[in-house]
C-alpha atoms as a PDB file:
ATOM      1  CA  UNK A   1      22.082  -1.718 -41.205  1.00  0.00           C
ATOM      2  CA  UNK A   2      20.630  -4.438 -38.913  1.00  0.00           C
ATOM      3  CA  UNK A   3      19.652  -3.953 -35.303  1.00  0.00           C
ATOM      4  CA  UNK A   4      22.216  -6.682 -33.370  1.00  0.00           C
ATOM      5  CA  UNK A   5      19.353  -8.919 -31.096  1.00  0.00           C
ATOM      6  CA  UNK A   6      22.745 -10.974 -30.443  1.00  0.00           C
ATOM      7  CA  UNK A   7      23.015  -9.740 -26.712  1.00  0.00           C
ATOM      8  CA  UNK A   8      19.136 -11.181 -26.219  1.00  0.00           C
ATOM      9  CA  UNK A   9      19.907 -14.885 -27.435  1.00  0.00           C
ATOM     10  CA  UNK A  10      19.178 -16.954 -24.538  1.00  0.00           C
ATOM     11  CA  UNK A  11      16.125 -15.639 -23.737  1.00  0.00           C
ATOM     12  CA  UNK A  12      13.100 -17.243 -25.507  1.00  0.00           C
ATOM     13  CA  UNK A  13      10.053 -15.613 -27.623  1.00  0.00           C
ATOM     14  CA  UNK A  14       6.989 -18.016 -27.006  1.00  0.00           C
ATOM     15  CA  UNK A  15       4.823 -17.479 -30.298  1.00  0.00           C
ATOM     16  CA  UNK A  16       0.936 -17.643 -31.085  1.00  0.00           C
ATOM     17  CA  UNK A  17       1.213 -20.978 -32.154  1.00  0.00           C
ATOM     18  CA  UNK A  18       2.967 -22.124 -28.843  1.00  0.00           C
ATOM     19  CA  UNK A  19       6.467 -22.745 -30.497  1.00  0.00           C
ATOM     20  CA  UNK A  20       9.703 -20.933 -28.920  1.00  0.00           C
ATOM     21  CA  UNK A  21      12.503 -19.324 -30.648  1.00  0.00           C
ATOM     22  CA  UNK A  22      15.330 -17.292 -29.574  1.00  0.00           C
ATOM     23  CA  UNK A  23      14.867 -13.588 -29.232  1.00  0.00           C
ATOM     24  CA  UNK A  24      17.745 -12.728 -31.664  1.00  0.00           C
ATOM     25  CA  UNK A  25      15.680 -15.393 -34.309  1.00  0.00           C
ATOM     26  CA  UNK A  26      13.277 -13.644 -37.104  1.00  0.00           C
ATOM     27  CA  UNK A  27      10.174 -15.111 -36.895  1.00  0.00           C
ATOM     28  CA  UNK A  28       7.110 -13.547 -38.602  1.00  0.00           C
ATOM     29  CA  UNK A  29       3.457 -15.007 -38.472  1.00  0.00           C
ATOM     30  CA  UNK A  30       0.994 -13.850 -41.203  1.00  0.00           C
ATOM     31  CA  UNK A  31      -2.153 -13.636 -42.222  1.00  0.00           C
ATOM     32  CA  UNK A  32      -3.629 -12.503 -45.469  1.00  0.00           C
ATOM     33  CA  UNK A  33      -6.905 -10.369 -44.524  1.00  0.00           C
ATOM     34  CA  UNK A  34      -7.591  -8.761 -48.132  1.00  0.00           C
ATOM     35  CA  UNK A  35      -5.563  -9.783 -51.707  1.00  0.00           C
ATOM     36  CA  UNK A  36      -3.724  -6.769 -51.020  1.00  0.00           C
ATOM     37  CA  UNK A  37      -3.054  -6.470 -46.686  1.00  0.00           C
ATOM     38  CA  UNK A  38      -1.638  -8.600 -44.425  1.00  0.00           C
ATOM     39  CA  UNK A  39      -1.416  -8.987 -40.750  1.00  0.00           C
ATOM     40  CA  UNK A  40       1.950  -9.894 -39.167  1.00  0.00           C
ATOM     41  CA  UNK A  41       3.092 -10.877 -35.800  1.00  0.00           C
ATOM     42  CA  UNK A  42       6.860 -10.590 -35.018  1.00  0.00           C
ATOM     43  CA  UNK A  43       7.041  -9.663 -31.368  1.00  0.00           C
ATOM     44  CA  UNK A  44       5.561  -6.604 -29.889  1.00  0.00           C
ATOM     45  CA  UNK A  45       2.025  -5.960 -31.560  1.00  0.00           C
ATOM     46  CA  UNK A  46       0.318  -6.525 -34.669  1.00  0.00           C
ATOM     47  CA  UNK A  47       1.665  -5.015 -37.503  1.00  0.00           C
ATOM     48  CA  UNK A  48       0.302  -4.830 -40.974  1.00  0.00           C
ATOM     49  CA  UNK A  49       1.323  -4.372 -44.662  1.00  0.00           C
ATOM     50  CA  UNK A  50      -0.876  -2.099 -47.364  1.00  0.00           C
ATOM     51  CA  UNK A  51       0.473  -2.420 -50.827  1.00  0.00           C
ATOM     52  CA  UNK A  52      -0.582  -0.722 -54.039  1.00  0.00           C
ATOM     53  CA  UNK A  53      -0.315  -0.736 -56.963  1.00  0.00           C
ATOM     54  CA  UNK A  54       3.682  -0.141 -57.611  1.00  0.00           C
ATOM     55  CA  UNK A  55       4.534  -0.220 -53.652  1.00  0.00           C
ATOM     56  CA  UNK A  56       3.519  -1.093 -50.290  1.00  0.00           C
ATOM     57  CA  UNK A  57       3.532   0.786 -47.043  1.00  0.00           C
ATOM     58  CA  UNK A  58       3.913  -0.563 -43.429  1.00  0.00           C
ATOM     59  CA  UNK A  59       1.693   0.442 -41.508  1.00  0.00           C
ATOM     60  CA  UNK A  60       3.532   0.031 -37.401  1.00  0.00           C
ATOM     61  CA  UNK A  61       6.629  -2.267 -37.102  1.00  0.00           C
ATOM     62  CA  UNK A  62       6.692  -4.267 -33.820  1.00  0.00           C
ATOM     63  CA  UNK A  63       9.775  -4.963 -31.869  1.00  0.00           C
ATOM     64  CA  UNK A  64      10.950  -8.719 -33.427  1.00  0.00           C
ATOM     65  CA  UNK A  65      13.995  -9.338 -34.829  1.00  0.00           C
ATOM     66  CA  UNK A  66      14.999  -9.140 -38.433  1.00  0.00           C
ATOM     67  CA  UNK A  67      15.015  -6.797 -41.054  1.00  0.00           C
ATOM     68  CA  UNK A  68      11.281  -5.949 -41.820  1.00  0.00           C
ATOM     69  CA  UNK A  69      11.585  -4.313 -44.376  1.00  0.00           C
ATOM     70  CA  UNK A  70      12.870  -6.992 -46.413  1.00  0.00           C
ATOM     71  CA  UNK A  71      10.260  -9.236 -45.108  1.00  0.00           C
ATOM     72  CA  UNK A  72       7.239  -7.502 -45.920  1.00  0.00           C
ATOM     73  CA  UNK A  73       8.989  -7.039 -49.573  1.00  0.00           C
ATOM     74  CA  UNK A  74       9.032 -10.717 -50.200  1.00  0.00           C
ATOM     75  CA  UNK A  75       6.279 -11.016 -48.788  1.00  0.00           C
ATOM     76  CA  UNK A  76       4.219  -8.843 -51.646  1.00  0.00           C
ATOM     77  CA  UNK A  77       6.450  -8.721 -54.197  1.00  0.00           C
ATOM     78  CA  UNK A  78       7.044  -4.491 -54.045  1.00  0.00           C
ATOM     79  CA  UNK A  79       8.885  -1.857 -52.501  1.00  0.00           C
ATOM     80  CA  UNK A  80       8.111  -1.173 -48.831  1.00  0.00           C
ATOM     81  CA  UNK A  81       9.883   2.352 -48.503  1.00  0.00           C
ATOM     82  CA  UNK A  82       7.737   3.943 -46.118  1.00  0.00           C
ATOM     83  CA  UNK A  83       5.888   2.994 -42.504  1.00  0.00           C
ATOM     84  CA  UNK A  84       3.007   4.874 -40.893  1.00  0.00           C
ATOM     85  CA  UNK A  85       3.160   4.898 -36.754  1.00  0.00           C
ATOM     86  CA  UNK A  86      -0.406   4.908 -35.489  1.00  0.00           C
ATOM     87  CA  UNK A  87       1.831   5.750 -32.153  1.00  0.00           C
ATOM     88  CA  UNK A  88       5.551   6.055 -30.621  1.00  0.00           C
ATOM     89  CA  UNK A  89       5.346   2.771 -28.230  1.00  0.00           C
ATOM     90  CA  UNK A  90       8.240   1.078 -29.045  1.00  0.00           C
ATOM     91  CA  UNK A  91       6.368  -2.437 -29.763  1.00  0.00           C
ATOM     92  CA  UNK A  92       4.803  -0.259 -32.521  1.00  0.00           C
ATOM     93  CA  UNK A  93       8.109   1.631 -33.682  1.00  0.00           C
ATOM     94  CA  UNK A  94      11.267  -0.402 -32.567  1.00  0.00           C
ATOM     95  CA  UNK A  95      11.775  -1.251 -36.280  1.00  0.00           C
ATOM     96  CA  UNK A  96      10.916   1.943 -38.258  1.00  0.00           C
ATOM     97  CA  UNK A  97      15.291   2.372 -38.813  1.00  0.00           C
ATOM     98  CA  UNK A  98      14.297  -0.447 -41.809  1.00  0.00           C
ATOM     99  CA  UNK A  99      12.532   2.206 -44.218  1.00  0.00           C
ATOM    100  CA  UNK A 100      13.063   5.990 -44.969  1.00  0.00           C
ATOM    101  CA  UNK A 101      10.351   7.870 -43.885  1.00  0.00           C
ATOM    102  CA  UNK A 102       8.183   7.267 -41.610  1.00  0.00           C
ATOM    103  CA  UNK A 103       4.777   9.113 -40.958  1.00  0.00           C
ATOM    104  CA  UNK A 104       3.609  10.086 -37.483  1.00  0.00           C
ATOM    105  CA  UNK A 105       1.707  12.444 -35.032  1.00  0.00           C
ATOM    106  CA  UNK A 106       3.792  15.846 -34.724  1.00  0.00           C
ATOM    107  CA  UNK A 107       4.202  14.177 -30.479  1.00  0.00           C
ATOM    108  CA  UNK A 108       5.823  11.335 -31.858  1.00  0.00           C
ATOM    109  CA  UNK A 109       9.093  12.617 -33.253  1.00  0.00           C
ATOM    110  CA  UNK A 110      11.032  12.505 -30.204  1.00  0.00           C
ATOM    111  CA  UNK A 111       9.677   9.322 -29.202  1.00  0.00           C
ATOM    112  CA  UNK A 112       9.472   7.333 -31.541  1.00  0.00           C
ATOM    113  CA  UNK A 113      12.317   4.030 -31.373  1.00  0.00           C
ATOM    114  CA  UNK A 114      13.056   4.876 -28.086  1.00  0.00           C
ATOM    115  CA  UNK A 115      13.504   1.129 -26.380  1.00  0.00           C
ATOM    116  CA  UNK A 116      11.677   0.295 -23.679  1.00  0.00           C
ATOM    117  CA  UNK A 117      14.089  -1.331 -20.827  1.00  0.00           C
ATOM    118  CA  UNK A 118      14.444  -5.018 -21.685  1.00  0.00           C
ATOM    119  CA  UNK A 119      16.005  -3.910 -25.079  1.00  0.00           C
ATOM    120  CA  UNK A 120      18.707  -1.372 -23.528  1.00  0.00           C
ATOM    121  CA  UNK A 121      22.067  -1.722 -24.572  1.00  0.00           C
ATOM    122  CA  UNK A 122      20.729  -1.987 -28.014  1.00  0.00           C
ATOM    123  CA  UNK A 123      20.435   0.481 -30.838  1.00  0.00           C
ATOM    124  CA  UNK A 124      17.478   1.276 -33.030  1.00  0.00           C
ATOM    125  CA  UNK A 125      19.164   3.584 -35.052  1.00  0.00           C
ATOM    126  CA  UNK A 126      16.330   6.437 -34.337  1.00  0.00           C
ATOM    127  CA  UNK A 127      17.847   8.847 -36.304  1.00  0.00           C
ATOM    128  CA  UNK A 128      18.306   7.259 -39.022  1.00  0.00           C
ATOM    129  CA  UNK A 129      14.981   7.548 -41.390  1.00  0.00           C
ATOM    130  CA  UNK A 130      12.769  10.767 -42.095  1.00  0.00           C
ATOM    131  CA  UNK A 131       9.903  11.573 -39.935  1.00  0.00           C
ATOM    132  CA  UNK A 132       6.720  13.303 -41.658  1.00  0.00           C
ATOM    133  CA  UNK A 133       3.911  14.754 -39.509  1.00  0.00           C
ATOM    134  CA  UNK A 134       0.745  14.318 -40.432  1.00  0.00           C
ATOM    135  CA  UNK A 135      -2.804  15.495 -38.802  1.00  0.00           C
ATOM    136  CA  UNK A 136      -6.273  15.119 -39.190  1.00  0.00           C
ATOM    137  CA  UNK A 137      -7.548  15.655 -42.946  1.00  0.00           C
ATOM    138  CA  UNK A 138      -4.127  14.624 -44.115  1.00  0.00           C
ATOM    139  CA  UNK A 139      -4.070  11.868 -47.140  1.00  0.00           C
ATOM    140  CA  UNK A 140      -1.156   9.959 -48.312  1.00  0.00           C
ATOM    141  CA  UNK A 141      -1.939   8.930 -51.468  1.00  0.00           C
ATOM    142  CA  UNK A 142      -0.011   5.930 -53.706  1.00  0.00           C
ATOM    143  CA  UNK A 143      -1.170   4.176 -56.834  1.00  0.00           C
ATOM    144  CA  UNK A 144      -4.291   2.315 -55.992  1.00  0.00           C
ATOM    145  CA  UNK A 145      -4.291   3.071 -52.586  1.00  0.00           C
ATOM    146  CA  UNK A 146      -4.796   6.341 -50.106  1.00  0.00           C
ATOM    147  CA  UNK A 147      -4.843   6.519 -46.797  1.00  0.00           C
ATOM    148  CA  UNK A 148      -6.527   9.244 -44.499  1.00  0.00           C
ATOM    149  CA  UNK A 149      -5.494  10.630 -41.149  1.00  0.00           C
ATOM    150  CA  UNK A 150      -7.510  11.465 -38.014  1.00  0.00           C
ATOM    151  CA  UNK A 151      -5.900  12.770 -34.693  1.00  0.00           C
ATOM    152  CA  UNK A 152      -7.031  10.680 -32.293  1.00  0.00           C
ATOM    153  CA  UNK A 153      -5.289  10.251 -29.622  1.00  0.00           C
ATOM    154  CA  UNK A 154      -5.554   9.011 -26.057  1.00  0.00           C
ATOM    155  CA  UNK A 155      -3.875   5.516 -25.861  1.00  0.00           C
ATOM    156  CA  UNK A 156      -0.984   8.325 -26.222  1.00  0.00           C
ATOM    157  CA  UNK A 157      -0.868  11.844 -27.451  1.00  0.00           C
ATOM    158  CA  UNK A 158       0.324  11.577 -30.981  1.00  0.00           C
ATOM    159  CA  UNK A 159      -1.833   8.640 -31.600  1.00  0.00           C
ATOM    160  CA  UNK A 160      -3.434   8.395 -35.105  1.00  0.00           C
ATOM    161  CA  UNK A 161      -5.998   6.470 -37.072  1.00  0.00           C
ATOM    162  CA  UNK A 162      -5.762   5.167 -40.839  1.00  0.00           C
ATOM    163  CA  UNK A 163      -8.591   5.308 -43.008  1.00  0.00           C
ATOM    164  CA  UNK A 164      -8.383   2.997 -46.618  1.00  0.00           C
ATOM    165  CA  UNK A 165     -11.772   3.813 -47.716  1.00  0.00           C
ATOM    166  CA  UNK A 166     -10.940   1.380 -50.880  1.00  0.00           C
ATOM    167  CA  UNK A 167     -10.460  -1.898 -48.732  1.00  0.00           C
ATOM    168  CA  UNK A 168     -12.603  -0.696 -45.519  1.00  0.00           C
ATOM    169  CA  UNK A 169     -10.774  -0.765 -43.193  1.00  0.00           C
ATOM    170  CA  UNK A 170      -9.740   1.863 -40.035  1.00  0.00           C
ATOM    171  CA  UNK A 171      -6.454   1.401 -39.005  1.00  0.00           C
ATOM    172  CA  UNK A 172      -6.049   2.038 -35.053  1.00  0.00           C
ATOM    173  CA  UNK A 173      -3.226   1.326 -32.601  1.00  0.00           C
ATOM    174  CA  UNK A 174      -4.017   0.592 -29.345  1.00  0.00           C
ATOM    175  CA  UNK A 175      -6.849   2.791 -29.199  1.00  0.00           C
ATOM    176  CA  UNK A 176      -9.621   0.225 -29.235  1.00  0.00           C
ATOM    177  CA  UNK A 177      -8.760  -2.733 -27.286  1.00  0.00           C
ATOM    178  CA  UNK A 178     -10.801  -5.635 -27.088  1.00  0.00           C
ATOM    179  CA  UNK A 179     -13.600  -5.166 -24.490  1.00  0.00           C
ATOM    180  CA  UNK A 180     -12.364  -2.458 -22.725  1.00  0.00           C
ATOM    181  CA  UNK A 181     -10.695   1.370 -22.500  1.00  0.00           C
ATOM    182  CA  UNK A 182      -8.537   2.902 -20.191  1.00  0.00           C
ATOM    183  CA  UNK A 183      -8.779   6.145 -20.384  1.00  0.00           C
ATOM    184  CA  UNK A 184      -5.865   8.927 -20.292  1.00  0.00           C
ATOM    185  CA  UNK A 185      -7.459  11.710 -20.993  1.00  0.00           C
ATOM    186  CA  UNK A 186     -10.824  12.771 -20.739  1.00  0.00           C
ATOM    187  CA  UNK A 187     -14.110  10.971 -22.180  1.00  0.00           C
ATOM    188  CA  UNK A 188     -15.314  14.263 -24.231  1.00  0.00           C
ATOM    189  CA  UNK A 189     -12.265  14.992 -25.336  1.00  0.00           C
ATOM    190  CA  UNK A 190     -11.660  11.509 -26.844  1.00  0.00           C
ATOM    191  CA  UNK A 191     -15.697  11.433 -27.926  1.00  0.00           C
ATOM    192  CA  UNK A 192     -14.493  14.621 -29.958  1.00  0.00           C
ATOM    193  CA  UNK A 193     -11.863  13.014 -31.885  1.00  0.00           C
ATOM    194  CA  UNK A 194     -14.372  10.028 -32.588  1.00  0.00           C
ATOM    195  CA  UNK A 195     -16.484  12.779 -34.114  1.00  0.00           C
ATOM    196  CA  UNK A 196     -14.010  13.510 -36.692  1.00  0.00           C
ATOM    197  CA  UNK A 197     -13.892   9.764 -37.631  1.00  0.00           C
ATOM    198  CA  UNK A 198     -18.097   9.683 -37.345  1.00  0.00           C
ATOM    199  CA  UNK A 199     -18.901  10.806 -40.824  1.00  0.00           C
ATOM    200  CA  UNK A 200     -16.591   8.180 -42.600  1.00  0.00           C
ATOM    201  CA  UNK A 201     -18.415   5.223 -40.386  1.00  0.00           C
ATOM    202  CA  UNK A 202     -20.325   3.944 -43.415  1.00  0.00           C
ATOM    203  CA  UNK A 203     -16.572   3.588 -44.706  1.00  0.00           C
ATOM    204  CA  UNK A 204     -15.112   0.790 -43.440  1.00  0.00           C
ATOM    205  CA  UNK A 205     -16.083  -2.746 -41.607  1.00  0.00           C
ATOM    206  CA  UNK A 206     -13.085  -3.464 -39.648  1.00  0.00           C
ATOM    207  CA  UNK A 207     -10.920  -1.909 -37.228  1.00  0.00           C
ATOM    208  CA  UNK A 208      -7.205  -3.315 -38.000  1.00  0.00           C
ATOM    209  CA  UNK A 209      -5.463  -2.168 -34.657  1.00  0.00           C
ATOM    210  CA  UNK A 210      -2.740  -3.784 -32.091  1.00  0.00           C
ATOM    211  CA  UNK A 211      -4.592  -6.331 -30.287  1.00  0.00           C
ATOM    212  CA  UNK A 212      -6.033  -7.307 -33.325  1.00  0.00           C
ATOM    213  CA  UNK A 213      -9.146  -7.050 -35.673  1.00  0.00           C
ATOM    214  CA  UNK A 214     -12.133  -6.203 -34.620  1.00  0.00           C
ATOM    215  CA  UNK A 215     -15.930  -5.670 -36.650  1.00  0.00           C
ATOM    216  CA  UNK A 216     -16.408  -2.019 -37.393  1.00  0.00           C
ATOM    217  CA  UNK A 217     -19.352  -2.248 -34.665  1.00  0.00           C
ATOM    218  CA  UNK A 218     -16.906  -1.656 -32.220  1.00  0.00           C
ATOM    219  CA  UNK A 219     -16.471   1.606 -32.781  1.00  0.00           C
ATOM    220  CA  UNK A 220     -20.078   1.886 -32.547  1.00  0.00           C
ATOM    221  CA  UNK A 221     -20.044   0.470 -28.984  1.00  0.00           C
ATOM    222  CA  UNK A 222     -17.194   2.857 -27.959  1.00  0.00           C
ATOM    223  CA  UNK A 223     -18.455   6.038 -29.146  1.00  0.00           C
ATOM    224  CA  UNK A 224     -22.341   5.107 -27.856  1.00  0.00           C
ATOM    225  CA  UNK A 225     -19.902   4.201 -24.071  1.00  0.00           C
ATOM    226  CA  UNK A 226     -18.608   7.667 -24.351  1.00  0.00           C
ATOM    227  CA  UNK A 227     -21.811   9.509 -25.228  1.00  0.00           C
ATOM    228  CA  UNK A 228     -23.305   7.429 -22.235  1.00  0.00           C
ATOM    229  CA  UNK A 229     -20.186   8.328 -19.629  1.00  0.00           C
ATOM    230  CA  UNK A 230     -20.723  12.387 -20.377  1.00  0.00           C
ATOM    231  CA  UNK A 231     -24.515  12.304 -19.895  1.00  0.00           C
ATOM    232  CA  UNK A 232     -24.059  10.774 -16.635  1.00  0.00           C
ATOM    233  CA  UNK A 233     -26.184   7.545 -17.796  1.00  0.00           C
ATOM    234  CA  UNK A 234     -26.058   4.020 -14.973  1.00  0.00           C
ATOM    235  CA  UNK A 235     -23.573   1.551 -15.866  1.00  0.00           C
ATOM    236  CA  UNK A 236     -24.688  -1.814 -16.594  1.00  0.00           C
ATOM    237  CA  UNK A 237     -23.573  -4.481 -13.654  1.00  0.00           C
ATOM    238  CA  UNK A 238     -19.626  -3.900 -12.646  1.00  0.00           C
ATOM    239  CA  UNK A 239     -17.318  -6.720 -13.689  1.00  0.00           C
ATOM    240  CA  UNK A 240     -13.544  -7.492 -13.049  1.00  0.00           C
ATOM    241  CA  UNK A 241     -12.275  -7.413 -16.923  1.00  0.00           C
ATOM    242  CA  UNK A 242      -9.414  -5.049 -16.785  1.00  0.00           C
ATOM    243  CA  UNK A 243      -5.989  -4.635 -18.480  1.00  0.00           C
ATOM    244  CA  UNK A 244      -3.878  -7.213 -16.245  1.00  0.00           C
ATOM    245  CA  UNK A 245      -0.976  -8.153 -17.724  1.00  0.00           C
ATOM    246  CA  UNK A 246       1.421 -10.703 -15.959  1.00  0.00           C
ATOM    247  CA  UNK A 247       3.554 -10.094 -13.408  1.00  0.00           C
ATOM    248  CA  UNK A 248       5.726 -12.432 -12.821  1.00  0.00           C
ATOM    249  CA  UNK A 249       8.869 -13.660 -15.207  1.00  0.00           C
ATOM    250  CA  UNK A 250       8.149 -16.843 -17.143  1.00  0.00           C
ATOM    251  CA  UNK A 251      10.716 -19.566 -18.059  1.00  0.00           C
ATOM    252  CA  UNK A 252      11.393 -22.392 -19.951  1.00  0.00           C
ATOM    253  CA  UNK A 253      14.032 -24.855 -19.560  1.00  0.00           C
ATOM    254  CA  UNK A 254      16.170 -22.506 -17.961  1.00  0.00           C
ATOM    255  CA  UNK A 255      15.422 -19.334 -20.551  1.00  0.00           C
ATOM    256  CA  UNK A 256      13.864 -16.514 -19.882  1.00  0.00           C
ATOM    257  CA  UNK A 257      10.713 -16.128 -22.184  1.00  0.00           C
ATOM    258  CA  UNK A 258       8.523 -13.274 -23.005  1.00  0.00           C
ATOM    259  CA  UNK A 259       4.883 -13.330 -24.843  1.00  0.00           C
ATOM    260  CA  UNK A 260       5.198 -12.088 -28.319  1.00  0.00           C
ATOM    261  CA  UNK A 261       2.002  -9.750 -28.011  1.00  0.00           C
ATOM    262  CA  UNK A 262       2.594  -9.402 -24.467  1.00  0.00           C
ATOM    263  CA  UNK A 263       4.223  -6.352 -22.384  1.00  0.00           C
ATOM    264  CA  UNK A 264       7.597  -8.281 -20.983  1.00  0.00           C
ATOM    265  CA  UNK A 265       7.558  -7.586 -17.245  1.00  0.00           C
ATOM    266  CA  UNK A 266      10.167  -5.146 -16.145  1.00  0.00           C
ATOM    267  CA  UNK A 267       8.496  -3.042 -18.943  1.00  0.00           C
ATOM    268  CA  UNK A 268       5.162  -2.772 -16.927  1.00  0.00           C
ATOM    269  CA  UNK A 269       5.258   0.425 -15.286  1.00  0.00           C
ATOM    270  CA  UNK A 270       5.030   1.017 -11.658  1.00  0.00           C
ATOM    271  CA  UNK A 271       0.923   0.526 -10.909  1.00  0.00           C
ATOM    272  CA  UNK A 272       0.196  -1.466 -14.188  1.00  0.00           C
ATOM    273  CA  UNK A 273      -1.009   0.355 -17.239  1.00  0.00           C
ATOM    274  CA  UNK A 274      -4.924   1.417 -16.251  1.00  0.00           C
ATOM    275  CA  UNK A 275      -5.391   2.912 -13.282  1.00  0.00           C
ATOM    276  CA  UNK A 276      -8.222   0.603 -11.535  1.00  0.00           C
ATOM    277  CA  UNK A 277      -8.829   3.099  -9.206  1.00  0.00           C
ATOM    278  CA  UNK A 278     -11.001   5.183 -11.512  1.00  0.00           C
ATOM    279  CA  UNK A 279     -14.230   5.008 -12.378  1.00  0.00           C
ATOM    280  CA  UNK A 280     -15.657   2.539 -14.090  1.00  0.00           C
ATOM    281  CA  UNK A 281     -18.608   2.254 -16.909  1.00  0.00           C
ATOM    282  CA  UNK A 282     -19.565  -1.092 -18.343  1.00  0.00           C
ATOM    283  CA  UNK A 283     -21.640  -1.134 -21.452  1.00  0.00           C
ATOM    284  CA  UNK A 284     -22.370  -4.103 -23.671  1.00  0.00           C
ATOM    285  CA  UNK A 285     -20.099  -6.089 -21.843  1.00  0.00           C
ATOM    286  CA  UNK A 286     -17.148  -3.438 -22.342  1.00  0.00           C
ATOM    287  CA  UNK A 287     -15.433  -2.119 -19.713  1.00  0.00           C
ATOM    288  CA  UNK A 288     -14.482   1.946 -19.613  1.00  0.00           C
ATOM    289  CA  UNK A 289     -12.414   3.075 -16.617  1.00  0.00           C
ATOM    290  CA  UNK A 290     -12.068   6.780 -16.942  1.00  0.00           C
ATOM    291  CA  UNK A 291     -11.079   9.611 -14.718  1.00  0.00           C
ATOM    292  CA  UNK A 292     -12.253  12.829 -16.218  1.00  0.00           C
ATOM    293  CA  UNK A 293     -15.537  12.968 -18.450  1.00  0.00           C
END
């Protein structure tokens, strides 16, 4: 089974390293960040691999073409049977239809695969692998590896986080991006989901998530933001950095062309994806725009 990118041909994916190939074309940037995890770019977001001892796990898929599955087995030289969704978006899930389970936020199920509308027409094959809930205090163990869940979503409802206590690291979405937060819901109720995370901070250095990797510190910043917001503490001086993603169609030679980490445009909702209109909290050069504290 092998999702058919044939219909997307002529348009163009422009890549990290500024080379274009056609959307229907696997293409797969990695880097090694431990001798057992790697971070991949396809299209959509980051991605990443966890192998054990006897087999890997994928942990998000991203939206490129190919089968992924496959990849990432080449790649460490084991099985890859199962993928862990730290959310439904589709540049996080498009490619779960590769392996057999997949493990998720109970929100998720319905969600999950579900193409956003510059892939319709095509089929993901959503149906077609087993979906596992998990929830917060939930482990899923392998040989030589575990991995711990924490509820804690805002980014979207069934987000998750991923904690490998044996290589450090805090697996996270889109929940931290770099620099700044829009928030959904409300500040406390996110600050309470960090507290479930809070006791495990001497656990890991690194924060493995969607935009990309960021120091462990960040987490620090975010939940000291949030403890600021709810006590009603002065922001530091107002600034203009913001989730703006671009507008307007891009082309090359005559193709269309979409960003490989980038949302493609008739994706962008109505009003863009923060709501700028809300209040806004700068700490430590982050910016917070929330709406409820």
């Amino acid at each position: 089974m092998l999702v058919d990118f044939s219909s997307k041909h002529d348009i163009l994916i422009r890549h990290k390293d500024g080379s274009y190939t056609p959307m229907d074309e696997p293409y797969y940037e990695v880097k090694q960040i431990s001798q057992n995890t790697w971070q991949i770019m396809s299209s959509g977001d980051y991605h990443y691999l966890a192998a054990g001892n006897d087999f890997a796990v994928a942990i998000d898929t991203g939206y490129g073409a190919g089968n992924l599955r496959e990849f990432l087995e080449r790649l460490c030289g084991k099985e890859v049977p199962w993928v862990i969704n730290t959310h439904h978006h589709f540049d996080h899930s498009a490619n779960n239809c590769y392996f057999d389970k997949a493990y998720m936020g109970k929100e998720a199920v319905d969600k999950v695969s579900v193409p956003y509308k510059s892939f319709e027409g095509m089929d993901f094959f959503k149906d077609s692998y087993v979906k596992q809930v998990v929830g917060t205090g939930d482990v899923l163990a392998i040989p030589g590896r575990s991995f711990r869940f924490f509820r804690i979503g805002d980014h979207t409802e069934d987000g998750i986080a991923i904690l490998d206590q044996e290589n450090r690291m805090l697996f996270t979405g889109d929940e931290f991006m770099p620099g700044m937060k829009n928030f959904s819901g409300s500040v406390s109720a996110w600050k309470e989901k960090l507290d479930l995370i809070l006791p495990y901070r001497k656990d890991f250095d690194f924060l493995c998530g969607g935009p990309e990797i960021l120091p462990a510190e960040e987490f620090d910043i975010f939940y000291e933001a949030a403890e600021k917001i709810i006590a009603g503490e002065k922001s530091e001086s107002p600034t203009e950095r913001g989730n703006h993603p671009p507008r307007e169609q891009k082309n090359y030679n005559g193709h269309r062309v979409y960003d490989c980490q980038m949302p493609h445009v008739e994706d962008i909702p109505k009003g863009g994806f923060g709501n700028q209109s809300k209040k806004q909290f700068v700490y430590k050069n982050h910016v917070f725009h929330y709406g409820k504290i």
